[in-house]
N, C-alpha and C. Protein backbone atom coordinates (compact mmCIF):
# COMPACT_ATOMS: atom_id res chain seq x y z
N UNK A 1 56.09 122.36 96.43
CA UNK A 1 54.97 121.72 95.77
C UNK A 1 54.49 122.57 94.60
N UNK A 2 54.50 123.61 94.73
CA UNK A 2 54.23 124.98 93.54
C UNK A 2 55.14 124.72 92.13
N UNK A 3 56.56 124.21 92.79
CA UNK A 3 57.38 124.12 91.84
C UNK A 3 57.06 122.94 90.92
N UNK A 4 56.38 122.20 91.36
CA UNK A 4 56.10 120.53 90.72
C UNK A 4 54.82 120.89 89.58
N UNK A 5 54.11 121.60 89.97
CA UNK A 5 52.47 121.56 89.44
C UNK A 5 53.53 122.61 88.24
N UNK A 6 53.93 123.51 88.22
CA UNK A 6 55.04 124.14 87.08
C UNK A 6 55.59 123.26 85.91
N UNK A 7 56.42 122.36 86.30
CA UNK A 7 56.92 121.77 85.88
C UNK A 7 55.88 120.77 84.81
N UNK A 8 55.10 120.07 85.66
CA UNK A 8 53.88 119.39 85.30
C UNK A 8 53.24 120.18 83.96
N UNK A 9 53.06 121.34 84.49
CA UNK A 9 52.34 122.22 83.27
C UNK A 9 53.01 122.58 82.12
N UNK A 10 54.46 122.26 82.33
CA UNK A 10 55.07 123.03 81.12
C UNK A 10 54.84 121.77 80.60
N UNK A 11 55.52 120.41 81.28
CA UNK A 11 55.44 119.21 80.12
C UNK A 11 54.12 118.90 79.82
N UNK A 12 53.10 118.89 80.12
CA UNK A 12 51.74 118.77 78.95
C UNK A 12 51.92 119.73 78.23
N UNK A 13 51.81 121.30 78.24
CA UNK A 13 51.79 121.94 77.15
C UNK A 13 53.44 121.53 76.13
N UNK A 14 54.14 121.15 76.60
CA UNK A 14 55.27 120.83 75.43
C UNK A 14 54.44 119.28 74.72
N UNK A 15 53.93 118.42 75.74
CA UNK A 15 53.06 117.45 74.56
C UNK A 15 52.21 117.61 73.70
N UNK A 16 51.67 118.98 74.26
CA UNK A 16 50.51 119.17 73.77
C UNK A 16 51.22 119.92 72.03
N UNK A 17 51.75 120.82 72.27
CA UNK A 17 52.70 121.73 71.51
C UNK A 17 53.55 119.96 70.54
N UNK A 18 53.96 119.42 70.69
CA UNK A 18 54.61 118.41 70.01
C UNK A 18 53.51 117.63 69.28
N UNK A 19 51.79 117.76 69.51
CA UNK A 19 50.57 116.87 69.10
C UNK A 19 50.30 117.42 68.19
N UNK A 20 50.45 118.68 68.08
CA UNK A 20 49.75 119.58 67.41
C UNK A 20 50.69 119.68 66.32
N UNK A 21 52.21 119.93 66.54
CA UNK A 21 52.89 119.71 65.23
C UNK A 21 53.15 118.77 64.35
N UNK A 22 52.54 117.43 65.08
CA UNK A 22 52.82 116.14 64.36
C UNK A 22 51.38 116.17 63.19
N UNK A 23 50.22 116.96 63.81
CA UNK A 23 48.86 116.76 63.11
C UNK A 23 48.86 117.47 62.07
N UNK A 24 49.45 119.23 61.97
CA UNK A 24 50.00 120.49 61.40
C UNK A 24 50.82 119.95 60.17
N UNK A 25 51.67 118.86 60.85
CA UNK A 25 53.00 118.03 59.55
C UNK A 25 52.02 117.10 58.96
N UNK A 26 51.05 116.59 59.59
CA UNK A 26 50.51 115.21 58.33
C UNK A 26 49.21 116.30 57.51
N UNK A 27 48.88 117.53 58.29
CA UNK A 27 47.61 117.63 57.21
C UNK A 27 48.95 118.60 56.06
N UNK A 28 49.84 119.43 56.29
CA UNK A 28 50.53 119.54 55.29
C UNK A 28 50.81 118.60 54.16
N UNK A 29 51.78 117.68 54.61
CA UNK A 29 51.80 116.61 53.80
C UNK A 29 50.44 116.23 53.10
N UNK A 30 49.37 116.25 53.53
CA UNK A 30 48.39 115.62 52.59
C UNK A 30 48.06 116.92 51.60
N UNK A 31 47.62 118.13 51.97
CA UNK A 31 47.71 118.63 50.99
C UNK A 31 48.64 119.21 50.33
N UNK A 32 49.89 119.11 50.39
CA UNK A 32 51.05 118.75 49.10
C UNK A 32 50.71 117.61 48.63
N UNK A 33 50.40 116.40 48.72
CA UNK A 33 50.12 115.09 47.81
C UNK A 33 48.96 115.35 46.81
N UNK A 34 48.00 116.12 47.71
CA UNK A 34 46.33 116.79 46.94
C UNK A 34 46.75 117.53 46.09
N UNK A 35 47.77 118.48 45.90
CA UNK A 35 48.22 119.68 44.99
C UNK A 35 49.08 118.99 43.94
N UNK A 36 50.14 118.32 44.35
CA UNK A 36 50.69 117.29 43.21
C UNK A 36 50.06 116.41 41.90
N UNK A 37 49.62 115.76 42.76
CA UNK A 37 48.52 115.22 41.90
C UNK A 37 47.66 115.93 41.09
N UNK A 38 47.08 116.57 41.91
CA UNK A 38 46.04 117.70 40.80
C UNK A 38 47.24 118.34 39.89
N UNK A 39 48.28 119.29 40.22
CA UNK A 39 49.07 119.41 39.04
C UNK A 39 49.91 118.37 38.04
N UNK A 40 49.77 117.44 38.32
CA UNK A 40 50.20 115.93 37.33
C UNK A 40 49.02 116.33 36.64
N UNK A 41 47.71 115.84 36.59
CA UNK A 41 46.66 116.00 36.09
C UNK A 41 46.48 117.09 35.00
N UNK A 42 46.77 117.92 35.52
CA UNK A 42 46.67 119.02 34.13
C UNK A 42 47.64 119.02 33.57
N UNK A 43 49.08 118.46 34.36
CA UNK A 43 50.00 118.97 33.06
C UNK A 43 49.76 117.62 32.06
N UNK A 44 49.26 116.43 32.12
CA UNK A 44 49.06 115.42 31.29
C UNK A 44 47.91 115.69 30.74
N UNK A 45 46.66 116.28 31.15
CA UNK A 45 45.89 116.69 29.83
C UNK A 45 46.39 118.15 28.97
N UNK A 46 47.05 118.67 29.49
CA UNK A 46 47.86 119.60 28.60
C UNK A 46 48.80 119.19 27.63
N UNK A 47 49.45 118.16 27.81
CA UNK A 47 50.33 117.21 27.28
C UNK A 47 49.51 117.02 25.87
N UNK A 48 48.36 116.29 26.52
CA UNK A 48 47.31 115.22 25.33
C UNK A 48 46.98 116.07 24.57
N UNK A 49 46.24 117.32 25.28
CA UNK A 49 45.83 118.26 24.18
C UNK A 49 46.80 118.86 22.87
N UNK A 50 47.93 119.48 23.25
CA UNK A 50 49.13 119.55 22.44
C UNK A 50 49.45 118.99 21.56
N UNK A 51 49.58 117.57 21.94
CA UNK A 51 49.93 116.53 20.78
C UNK A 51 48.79 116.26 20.02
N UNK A 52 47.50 116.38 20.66
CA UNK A 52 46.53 116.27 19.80
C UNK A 52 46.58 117.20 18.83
N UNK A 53 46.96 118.92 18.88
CA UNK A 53 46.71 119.62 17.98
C UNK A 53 47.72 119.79 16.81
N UNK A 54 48.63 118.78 17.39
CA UNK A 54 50.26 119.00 16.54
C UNK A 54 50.28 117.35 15.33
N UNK A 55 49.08 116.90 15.98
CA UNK A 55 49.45 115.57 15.15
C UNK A 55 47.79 115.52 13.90
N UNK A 56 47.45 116.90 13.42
CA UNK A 56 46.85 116.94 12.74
C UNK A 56 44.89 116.71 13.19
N UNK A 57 44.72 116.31 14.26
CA UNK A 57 43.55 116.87 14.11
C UNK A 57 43.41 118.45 14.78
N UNK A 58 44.25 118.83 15.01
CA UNK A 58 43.92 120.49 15.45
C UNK A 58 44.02 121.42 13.89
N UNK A 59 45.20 122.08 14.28
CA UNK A 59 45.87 123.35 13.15
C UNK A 59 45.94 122.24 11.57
N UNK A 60 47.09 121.28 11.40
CA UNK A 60 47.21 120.44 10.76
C UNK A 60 48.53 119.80 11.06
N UNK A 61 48.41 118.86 10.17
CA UNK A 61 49.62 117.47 10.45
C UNK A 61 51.25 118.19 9.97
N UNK A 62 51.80 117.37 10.11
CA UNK A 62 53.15 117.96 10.15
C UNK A 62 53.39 117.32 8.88
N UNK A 63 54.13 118.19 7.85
CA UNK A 63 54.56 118.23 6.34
C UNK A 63 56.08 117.22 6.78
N UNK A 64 55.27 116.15 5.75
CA UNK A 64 56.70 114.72 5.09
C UNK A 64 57.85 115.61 5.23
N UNK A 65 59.20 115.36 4.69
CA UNK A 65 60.48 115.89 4.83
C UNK A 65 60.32 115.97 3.33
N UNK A 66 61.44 116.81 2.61
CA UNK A 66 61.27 116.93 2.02
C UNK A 66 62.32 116.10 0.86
N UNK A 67 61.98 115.28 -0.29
CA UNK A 67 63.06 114.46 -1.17
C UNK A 67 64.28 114.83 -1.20
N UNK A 68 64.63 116.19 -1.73
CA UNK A 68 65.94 116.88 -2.16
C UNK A 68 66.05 117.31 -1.31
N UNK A 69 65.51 117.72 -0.48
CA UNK A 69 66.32 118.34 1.16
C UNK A 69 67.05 117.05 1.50
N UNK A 70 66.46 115.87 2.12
CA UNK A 70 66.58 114.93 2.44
C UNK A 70 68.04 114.33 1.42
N UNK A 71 68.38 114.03 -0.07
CA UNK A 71 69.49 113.84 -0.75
C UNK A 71 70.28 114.66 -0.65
N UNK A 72 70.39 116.11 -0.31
CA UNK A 72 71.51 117.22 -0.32
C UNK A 72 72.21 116.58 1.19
N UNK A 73 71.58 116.83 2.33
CA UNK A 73 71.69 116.30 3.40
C UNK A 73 72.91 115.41 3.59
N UNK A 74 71.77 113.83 2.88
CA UNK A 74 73.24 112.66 2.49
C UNK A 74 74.28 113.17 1.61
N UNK A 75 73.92 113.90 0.86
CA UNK A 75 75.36 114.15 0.24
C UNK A 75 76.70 115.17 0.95
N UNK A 76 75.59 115.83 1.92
CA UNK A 76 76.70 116.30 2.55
C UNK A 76 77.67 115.77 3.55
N UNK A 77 76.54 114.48 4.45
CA UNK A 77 77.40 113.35 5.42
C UNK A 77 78.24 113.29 4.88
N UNK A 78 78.16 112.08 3.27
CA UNK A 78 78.79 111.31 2.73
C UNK A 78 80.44 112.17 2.49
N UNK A 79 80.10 113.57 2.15
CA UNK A 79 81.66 114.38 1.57
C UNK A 79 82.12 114.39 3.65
N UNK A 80 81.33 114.88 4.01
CA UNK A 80 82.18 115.08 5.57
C UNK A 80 82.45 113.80 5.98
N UNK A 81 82.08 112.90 6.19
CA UNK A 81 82.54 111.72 6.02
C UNK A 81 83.63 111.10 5.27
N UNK A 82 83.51 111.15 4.34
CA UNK A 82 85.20 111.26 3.41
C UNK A 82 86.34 111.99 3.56
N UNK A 83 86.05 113.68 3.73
CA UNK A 83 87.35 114.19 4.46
C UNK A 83 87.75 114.12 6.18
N UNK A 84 86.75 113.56 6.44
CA UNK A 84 86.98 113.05 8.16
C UNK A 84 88.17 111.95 7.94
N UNK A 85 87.97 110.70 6.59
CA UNK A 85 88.49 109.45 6.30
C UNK A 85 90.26 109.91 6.10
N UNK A 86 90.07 111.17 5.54
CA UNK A 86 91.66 111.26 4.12
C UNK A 86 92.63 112.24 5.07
N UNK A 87 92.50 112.49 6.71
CA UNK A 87 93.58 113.33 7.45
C UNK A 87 94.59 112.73 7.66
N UNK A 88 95.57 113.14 7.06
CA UNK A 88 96.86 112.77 6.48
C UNK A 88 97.58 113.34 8.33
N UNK A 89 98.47 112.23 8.74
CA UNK A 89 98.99 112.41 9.75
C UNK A 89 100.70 112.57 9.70
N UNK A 90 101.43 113.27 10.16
CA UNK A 90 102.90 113.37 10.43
C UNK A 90 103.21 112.92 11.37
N UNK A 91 104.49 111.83 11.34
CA UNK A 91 105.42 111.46 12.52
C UNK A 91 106.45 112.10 12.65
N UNK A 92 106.71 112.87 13.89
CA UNK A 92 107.97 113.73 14.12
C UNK A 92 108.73 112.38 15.26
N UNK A 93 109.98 112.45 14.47
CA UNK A 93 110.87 112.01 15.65
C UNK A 93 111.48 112.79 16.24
N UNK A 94 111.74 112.78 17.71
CA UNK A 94 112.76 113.26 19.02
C UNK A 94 113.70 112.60 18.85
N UNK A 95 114.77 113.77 19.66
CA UNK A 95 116.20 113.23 19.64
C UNK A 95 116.29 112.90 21.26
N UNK A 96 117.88 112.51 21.48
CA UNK A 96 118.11 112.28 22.69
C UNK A 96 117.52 112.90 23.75
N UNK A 97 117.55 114.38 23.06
CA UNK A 97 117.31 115.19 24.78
C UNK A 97 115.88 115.56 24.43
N UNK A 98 115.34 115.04 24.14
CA UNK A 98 113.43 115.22 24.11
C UNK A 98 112.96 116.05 23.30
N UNK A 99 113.96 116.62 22.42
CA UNK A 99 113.64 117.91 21.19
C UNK A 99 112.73 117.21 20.17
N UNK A 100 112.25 117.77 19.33
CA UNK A 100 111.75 117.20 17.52
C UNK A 100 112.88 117.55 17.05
N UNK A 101 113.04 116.30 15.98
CA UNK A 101 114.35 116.71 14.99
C UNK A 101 113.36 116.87 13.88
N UNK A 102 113.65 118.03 13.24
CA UNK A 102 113.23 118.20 11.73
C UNK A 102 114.23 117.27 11.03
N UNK A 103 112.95 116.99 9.95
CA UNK A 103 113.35 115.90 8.44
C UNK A 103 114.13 117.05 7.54
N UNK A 104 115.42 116.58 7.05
CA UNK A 104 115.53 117.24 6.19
C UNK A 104 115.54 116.82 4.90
């Protein structure tokens, strides 16, 4: 009978021990959701602020591009673009046994 009231006691304290970790896991979880959030929060008014100071009402606005920067630029696509167009390709033919035969 000693042995039963044992037994008895271990399984409440293992429920008890299993209550307590289920309560331990949800108040965790809530405050990781509380901490998340609050860090969303600042990093989006950190965000706002930033762009606020970068889009001219802070320091000042960001300087147009510049004309001739901007035409050197295209002119340089336009030439890399053209010698990308003009790569001149060679056809080598093989012989029977899988060699290249040079053109003579």
């Amino acid at each position: 009978m000693n042995m039963v009231d044992e037994i008895t006691l271990l399984i409440a304290l293992g429920t008890l021990n299993l209550l307590a970790l289920g309560g331990l896991s949800m108040w965790i979880r809530r405050e990781l959701e509380d901490a998340m959030e609050q860090l969303d929060n600042s990093l989006a008014m950190a965000l706002k602020n930033t762009i606020e100071n970068l889009t001219g009402e802070g320091v000042m606005a960001f300087e147009p591009p510049n004309p001739i920067t901007t035409a050197i630029g295209q002119l340089l696509m336009a030439s890399a673009q053209k010698q990308m167009n003009t790569v001149e390709a060679t056809v080598t033919s093989r012989g029977t046994d899988g060699q290249f035969i040079e053109k003579p």
